[in-house]
Protein backbone atom coordinates (compact mmCIF):
# COMPACT_ATOMS: atom_id res chain seq x y z
CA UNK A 1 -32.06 -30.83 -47.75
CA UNK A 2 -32.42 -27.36 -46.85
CA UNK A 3 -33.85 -25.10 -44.37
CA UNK A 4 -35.68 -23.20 -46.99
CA UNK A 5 -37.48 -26.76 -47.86
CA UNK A 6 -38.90 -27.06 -44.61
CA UNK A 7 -39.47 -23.68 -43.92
CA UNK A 8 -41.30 -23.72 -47.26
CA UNK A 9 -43.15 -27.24 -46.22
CA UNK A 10 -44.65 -25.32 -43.00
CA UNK A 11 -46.69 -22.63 -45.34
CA UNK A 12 -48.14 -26.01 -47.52
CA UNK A 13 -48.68 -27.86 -43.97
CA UNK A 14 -52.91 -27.35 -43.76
CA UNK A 15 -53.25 -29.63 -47.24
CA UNK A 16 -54.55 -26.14 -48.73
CA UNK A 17 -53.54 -24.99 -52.42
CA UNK A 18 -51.16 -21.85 -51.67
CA UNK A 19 -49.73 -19.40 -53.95
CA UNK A 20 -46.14 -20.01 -54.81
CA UNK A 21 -45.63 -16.52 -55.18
CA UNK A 22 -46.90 -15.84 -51.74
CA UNK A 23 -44.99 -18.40 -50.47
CA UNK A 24 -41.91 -16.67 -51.84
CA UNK A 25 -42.38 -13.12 -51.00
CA UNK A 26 -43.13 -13.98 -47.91
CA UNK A 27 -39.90 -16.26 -47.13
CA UNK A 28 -37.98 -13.77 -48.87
CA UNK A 29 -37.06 -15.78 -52.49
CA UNK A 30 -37.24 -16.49 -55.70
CA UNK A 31 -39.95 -18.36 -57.05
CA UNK A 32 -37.06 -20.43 -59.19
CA UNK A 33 -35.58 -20.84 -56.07
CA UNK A 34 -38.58 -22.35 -54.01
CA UNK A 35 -39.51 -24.52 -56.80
CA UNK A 36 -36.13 -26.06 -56.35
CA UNK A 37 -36.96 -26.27 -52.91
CA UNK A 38 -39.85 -28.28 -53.08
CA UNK A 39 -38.29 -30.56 -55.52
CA UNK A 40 -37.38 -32.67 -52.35
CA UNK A 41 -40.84 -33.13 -51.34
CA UNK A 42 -40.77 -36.76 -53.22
CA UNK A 43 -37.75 -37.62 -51.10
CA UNK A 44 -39.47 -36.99 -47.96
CA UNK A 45 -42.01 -39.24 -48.34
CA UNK A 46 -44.23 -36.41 -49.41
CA UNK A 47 -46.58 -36.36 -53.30
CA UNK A 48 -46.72 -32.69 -53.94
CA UNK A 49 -49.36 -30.99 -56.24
CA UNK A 50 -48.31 -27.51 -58.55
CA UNK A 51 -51.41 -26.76 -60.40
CA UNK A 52 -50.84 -23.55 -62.43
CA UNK A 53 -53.13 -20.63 -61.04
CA UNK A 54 -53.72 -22.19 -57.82
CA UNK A 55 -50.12 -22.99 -56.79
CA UNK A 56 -48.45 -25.82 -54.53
CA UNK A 57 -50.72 -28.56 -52.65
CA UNK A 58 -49.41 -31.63 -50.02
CA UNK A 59 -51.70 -34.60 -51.15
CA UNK A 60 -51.65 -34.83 -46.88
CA UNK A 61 -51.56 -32.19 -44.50
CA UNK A 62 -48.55 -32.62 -42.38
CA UNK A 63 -48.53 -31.73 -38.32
CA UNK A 64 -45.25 -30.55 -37.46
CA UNK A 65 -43.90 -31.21 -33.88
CA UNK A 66 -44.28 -28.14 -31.31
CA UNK A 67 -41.82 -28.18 -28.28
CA UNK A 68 -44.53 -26.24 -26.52
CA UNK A 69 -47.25 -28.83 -26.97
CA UNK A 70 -45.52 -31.38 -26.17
CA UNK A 71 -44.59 -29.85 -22.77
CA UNK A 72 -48.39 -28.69 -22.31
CA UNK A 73 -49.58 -32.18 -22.65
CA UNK A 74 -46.99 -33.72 -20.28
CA UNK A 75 -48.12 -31.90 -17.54
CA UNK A 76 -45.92 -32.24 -14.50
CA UNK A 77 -43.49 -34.66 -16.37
CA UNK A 78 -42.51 -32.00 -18.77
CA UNK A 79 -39.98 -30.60 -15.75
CA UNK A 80 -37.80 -33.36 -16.20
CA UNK A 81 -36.68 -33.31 -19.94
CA UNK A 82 -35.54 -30.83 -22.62
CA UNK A 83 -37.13 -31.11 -25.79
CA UNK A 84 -35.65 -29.66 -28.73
CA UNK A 85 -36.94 -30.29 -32.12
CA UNK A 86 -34.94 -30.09 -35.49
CA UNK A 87 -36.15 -30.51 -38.74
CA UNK A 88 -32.86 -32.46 -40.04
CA UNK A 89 -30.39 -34.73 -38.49
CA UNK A 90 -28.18 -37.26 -39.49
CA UNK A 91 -29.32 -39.31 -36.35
CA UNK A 92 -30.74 -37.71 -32.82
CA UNK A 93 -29.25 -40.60 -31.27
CA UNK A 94 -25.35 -39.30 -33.03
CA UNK A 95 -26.17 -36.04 -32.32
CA UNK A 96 -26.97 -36.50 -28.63
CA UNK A 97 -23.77 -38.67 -28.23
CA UNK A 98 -21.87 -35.98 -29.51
CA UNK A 99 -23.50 -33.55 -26.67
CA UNK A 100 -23.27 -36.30 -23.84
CA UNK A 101 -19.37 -36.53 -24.40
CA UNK A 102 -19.01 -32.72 -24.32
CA UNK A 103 -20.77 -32.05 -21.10
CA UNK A 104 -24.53 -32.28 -21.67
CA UNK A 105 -26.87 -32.78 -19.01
CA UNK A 106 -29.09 -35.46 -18.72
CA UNK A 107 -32.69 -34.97 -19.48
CA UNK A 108 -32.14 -33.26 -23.13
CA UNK A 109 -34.43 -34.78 -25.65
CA UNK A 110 -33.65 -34.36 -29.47
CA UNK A 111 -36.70 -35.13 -31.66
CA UNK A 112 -36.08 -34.61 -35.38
CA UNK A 113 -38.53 -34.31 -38.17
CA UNK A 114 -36.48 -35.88 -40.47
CA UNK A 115 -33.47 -37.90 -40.16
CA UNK A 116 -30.96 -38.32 -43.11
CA UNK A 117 -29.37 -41.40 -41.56
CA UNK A 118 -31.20 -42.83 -38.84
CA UNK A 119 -30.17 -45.85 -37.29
CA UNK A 120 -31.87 -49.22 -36.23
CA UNK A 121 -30.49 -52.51 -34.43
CA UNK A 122 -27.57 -53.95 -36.20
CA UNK A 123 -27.05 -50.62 -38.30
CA UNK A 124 -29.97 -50.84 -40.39
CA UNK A 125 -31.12 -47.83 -41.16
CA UNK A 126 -34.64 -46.60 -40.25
CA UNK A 127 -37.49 -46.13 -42.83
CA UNK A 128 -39.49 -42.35 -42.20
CA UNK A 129 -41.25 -39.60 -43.55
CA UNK A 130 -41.66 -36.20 -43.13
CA UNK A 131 -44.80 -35.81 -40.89
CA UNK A 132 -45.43 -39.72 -40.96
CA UNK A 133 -42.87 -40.78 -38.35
CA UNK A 134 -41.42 -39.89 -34.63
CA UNK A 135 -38.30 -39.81 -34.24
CA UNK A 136 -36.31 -38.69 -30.75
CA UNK A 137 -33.45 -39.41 -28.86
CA UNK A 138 -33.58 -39.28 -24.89
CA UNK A 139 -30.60 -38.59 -22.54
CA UNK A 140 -30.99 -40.30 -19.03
CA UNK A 141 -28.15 -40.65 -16.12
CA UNK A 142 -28.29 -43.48 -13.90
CA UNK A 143 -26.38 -43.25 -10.51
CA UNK A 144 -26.52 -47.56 -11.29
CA UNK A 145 -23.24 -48.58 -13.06
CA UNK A 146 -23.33 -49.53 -17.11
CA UNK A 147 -23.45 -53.10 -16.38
CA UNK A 148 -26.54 -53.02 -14.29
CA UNK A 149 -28.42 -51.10 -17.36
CA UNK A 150 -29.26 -54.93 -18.59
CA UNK A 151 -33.26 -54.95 -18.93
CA UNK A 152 -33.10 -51.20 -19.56
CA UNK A 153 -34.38 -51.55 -23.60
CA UNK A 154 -37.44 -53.73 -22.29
CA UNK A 155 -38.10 -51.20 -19.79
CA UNK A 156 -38.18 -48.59 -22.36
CA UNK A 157 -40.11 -50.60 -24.66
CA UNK A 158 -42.98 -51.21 -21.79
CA UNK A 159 -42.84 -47.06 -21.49
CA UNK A 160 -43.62 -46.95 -24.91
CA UNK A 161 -46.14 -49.41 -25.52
CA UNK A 162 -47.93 -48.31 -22.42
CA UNK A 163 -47.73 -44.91 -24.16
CA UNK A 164 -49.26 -45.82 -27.45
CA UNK A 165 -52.41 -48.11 -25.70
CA UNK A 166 -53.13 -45.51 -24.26
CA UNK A 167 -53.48 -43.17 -27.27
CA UNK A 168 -55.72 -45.70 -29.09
CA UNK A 169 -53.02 -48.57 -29.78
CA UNK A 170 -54.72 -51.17 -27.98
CA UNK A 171 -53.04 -54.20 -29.80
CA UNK A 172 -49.64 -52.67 -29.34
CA UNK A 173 -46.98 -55.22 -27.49
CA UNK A 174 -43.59 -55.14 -27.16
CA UNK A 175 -41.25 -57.66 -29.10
CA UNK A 176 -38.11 -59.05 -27.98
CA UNK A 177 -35.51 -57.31 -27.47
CA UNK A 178 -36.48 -53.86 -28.79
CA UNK A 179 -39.07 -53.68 -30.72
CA UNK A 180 -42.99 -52.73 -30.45
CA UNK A 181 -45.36 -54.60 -32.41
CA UNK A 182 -49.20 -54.29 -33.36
CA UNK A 183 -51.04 -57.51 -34.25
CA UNK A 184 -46.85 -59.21 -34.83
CA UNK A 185 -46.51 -55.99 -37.50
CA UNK A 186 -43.53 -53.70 -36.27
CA UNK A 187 -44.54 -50.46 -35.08
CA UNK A 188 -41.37 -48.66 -33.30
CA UNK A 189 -38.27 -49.75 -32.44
CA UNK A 190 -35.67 -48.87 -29.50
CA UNK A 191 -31.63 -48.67 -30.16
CA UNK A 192 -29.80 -48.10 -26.20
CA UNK A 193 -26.03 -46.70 -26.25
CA UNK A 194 -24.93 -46.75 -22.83
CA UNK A 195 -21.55 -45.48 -20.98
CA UNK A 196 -20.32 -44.66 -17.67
CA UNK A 197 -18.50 -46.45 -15.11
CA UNK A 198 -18.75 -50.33 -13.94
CA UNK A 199 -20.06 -48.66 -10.60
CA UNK A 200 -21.70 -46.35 -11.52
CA UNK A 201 -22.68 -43.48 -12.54
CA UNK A 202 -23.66 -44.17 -16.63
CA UNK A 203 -25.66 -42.48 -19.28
CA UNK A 204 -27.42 -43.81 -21.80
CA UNK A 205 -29.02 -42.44 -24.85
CA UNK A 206 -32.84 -44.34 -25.79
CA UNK A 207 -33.25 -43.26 -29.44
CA UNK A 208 -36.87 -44.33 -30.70
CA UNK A 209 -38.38 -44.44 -34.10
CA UNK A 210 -42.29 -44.91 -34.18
CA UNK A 211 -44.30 -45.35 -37.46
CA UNK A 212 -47.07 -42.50 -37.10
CA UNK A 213 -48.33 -42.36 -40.75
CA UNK A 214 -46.10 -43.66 -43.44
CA UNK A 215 -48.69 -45.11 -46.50
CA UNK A 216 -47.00 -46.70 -49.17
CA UNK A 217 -43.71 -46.36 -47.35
CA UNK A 218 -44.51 -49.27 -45.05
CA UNK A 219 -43.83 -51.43 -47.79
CA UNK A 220 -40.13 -50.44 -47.85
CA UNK A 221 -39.54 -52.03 -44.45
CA UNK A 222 -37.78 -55.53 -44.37
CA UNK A 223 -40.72 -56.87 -42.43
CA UNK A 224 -44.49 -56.56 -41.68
CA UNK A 225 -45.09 -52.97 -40.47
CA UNK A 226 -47.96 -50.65 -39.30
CA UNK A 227 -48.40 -47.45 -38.87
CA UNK A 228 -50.08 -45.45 -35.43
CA UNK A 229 -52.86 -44.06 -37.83
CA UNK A 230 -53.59 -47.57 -39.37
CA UNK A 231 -53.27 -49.22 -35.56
CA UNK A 232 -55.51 -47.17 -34.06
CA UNK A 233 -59.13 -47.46 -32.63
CA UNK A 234 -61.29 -44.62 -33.12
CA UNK A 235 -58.77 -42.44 -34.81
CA UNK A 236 -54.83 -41.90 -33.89
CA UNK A 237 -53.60 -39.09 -31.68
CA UNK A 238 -51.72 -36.30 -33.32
CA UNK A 239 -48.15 -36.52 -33.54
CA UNK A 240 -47.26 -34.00 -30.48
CA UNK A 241 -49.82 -36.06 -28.52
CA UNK A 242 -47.85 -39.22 -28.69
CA UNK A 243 -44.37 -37.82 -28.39
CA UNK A 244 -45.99 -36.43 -25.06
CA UNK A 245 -47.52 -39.60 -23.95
CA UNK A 246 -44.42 -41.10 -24.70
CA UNK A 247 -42.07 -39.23 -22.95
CA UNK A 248 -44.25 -38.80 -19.74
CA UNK A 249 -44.20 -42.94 -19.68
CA UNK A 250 -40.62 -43.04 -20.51
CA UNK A 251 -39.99 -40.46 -17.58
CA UNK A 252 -41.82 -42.82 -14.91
CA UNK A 253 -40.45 -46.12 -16.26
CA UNK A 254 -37.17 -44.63 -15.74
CA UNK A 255 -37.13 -43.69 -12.63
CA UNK A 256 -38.29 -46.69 -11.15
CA UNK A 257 -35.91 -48.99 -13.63
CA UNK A 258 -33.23 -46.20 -11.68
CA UNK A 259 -34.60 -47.59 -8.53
CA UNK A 260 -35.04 -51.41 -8.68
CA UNK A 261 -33.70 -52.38 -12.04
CA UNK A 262 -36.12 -54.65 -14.80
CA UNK A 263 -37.28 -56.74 -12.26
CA UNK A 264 -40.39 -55.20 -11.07
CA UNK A 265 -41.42 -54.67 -14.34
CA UNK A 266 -40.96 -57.70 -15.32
CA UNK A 267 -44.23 -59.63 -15.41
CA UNK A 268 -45.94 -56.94 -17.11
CA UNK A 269 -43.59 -57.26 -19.82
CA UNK A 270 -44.36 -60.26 -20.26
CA UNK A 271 -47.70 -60.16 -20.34
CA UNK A 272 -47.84 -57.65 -23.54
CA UNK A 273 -45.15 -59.52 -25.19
CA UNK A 274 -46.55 -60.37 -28.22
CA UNK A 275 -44.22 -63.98 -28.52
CA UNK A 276 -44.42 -65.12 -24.70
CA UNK A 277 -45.28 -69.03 -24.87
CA UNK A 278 -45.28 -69.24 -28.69
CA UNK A 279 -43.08 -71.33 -30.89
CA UNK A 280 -40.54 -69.38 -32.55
CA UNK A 281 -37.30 -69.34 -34.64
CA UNK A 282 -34.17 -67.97 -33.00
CA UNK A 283 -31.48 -66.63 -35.39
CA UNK A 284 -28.43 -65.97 -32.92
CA UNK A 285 -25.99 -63.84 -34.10
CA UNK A 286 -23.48 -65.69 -36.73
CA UNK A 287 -24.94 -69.19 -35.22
CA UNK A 288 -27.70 -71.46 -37.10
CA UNK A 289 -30.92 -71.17 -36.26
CA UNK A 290 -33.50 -73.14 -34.65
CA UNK A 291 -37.20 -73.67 -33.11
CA UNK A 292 -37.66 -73.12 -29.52
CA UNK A 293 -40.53 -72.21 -27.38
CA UNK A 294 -40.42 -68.73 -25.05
CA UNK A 295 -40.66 -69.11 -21.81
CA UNK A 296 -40.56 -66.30 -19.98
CA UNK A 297 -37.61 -63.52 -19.39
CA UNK A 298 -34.61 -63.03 -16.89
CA UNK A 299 -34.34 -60.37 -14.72
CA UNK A 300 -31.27 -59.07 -16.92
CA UNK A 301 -33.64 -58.80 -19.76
CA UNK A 302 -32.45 -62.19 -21.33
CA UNK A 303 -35.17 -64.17 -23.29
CA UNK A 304 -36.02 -67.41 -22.19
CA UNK A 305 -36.49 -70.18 -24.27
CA UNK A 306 -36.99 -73.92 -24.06
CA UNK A 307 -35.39 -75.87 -26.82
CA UNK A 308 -34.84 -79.71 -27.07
CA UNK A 309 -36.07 -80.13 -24.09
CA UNK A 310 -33.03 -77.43 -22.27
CA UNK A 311 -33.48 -73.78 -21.39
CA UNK A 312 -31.52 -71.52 -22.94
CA UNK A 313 -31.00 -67.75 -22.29
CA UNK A 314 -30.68 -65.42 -25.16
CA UNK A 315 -28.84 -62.02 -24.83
CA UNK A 316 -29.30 -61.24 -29.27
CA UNK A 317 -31.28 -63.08 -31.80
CA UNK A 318 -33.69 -62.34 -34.39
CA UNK A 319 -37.05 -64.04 -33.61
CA UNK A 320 -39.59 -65.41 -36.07
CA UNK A 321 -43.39 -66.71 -34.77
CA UNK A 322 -44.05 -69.68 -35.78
CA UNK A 323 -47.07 -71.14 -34.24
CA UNK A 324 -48.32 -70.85 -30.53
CA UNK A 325 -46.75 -73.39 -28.57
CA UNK A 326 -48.11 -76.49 -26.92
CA UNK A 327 -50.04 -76.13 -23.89
């Protein structure tokens, strides 16, 4: 992709027909070479009308990300990070790792409006669209040492899902171990690279992907998905309002996960877990799966589940619902 793409995107952003050629002049090309331009449209999720004598038309307007609004609608909370928006990356999660290992300081937040190789649990790659998804990496220190960041992907899942019920998401939950749910259809997910010292201090870098508006797209996910817009009662937030809520929750979940680990947070966690006390199947890493019942979750952010009548903790698995569990 290139800049002139997204530079050319921002002009077609209201959903209004523009004129190519006043599109060009005023970027300073070629009509040839904006039309080749826009040719990506398609491959960022986007269906593009040309219509000769009334130019270029999105079929959807798109609402680009605004550093400023963000910070304006995080209030106080805004003082603790640094938001910096792109409109390509390979991943804001790579990018930010890159930064943390030459000298970065902690608090820089990398949101990208498009991410040419995002990445999900177990290397998956992550499913977008221009305008339909957000997508931002965080960069927190921890005076705690790496080993006592256990719990710390829960934690940032509560943030989040506290974040989007409260910008009209009211069946959001989180989902074991990383992922945030609406009505057992994924939503967002959360991918945690941590370093430091055993003693602390360690760094860690929360990268989170959140469907906002995808369409059609959500059919190209492995598994049931929704979408913020499709989630929402009464009408979703815009895009800058949820990034904001977001990172405001994320900023006070941190803190106190800096100051007492996962276990105060525990029992809500629980409670907006979408499997807690259902029958599920757990698919350990490279073992065979089985049916168990959840039980609860350790203060290390291990799921508990009962299974032929023994507990067992989980730290990685894959779980399926089944049915709600006896009673």
């Amino acid at each position: 992709m290139n800049a002139l793409t997204f530079q050319a995107l921002r002009q077609l952003a209201d959903g209004r027909f523009h004129s190519g050629e006043a599109i060009a002049r005023g970027l300073g090309r070629s009509r040839a070479t904006l039309s080749e331009a826009l040719k990506h449209a398609p491959a960022l999720g986007l269906e593009l009308f040309s219509v000769p004598g009334k130019g270029y038309k999105l079929a959807e307007p798109i609402e680009f990300l605004d550093a400023s609004v963000v910070a304006a609608a995080m209030g106080s909370s805004a003082s603790r990070v640094r938001l910096e928006i792109a409109d390509e990356v390979d991943s804001t999660s790579s990018r930010l790792l890159a930064r943390a290992a030459a000298g970065e300081a902690p608090g820089a937040c990398l949101a990208a409006e498009w991410q040419s190789a995002g990445r999900g649990r177990r290397g998956r790659g992550w499913v977008g669209g221009l305008g339909g998804s957000i997508l931002f990496s965080l960069l927190w220190r921890f005076e705690r040492g790496v080993g006592q960041l256990a719990g710390l992907s829960l934690a940032a899942g509560l943030a989040v899902t506290r974040a989007l019920r409260e910008c009209g998401v009211e069946r959001a939950q989180v989902k074991w171990p990383n992922d945030i749910v609406a009505d057992f259809r994924k939503i967002g997910g959360i991918l945690i690279e941590s370093s430091g010292e055993m003693h602390g201090p360690s760094i860690a870098v929360i990268g989170i992907g959140l469907n906002y508006r995808l369409g059609d797209r959500l059919g190209e996910i492995d598994q049931p998905a929704v979408d913020i817009v499709g989630a929402s009662a009464g009408g979703a937030r815009s895009r800058n309002e949820v990034l904001a809520s977001v990172l405001s929750h994320l900023v006070r979940v941190l803190d106190d996960f800096e100051r007492e680990g996962f276990t105060p947070l525990r029992d809500e966690w629980r409670s907006l877990h979408a499997y807690e006390g259902r029958r599920v199947r757990v698919a350990p890493p490279n073992e065979t799966a089985y049916e168990a019942d959840v039980t609860g979750v350790g203060e290390d952010g291990a799921l508990l589940v009962t299974a032929q009548g023994r507990v067992v903790r989980l730290a990685s698995a894959e779980l399926t619902a089944i049915r709600p569990a006896a009673r």
